[in-house]
Protein backbone atom coordinates (compact mmCIF):
# COMPACT_ATOMS: atom_id res chain seq x y z
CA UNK A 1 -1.75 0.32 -8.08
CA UNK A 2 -3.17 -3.13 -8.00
CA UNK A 3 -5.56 -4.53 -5.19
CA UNK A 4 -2.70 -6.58 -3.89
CA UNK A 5 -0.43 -3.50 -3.33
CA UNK A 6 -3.11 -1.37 -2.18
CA UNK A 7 -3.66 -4.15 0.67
CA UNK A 8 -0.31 -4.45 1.72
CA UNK A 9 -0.05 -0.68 1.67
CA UNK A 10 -2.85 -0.17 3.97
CA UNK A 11 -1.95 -3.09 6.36
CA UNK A 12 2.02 -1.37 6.20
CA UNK A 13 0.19 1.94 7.14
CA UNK A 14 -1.31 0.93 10.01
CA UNK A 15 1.85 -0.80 11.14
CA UNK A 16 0.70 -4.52 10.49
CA UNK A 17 4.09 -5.49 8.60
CA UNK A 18 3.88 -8.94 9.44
CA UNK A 19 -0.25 -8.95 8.02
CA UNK A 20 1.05 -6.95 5.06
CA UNK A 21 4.28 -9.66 4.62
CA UNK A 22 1.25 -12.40 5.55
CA UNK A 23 -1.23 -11.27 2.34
CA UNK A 24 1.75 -11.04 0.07
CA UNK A 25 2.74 -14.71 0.88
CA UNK A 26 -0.89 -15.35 -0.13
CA UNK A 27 -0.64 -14.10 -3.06
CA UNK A 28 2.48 -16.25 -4.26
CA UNK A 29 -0.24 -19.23 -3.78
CA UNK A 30 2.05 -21.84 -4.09
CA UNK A 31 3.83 -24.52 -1.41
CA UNK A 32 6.35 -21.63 -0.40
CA UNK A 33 4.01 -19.13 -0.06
CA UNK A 34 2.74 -21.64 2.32
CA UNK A 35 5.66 -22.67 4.36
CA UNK A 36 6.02 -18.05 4.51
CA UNK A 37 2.59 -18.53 6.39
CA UNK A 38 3.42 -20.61 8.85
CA UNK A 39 6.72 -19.13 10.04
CA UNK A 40 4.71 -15.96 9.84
CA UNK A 41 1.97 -17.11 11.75
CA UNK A 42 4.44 -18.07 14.70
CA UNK A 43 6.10 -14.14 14.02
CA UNK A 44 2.26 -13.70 14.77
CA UNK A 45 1.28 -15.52 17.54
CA UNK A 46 4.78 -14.49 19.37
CA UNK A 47 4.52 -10.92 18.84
CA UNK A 48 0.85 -11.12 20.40
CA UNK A 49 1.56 -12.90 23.38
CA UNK A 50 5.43 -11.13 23.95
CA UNK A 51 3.15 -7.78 23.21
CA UNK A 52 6.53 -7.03 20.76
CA UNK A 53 8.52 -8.69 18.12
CA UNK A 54 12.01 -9.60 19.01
CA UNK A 55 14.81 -8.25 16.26
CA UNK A 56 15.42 -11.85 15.61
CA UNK A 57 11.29 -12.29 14.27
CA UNK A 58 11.63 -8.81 12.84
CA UNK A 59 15.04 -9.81 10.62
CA UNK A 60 13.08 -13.11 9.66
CA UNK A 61 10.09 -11.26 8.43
CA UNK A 62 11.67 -8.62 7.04
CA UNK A 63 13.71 -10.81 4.47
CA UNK A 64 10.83 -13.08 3.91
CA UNK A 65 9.16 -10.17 3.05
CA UNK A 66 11.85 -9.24 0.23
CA UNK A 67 12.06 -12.41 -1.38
CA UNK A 68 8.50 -12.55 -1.59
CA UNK A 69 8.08 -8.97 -2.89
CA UNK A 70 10.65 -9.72 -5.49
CA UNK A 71 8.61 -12.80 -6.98
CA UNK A 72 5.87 -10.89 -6.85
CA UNK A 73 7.26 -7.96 -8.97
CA UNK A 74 9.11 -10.51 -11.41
CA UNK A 75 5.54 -12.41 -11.83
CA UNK A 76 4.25 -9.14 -12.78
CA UNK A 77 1.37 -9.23 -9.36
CA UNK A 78 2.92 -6.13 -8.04
């Protein structure tokens, strides 16, 4: 397991989806990963203030999340 997937298993473990989403957009370190980071960072900031993420953040993240896990595994980082 690489260090990358070991992080975003441990932050999926302790049921920080939108950290573990937030590292793998890191990772693609390029000007999408960066756009990922700030809609993520408002999934963030919402979540924390709401104390919950809506279904509408948590279908937005979640398929964020899969097009970013699939570059990841075609770039060979995962």
């Amino acid at each position: 397991m690489t260090n990358l997937a070991a992080q975003i298993e441990t932050a999926t473990d302790n049921n920080e989806h939108t950290e573990a989403t937030m590292i793998a957009a890191r990772a693609l370190n390029n000007t999408l990963g960066n756009a990922y980071l700030v809609i993520l960072q408002e999934i963030a900031d919402t979540h924390e203030l709401n104390g919950h993420i809506t279904p509408d953040h948590r279908t937005l993240r979640d398929t964020i999340q899969r097009e970013i896990f699939t570059t990841l595994k075609l770039q060979g980082k995962m």
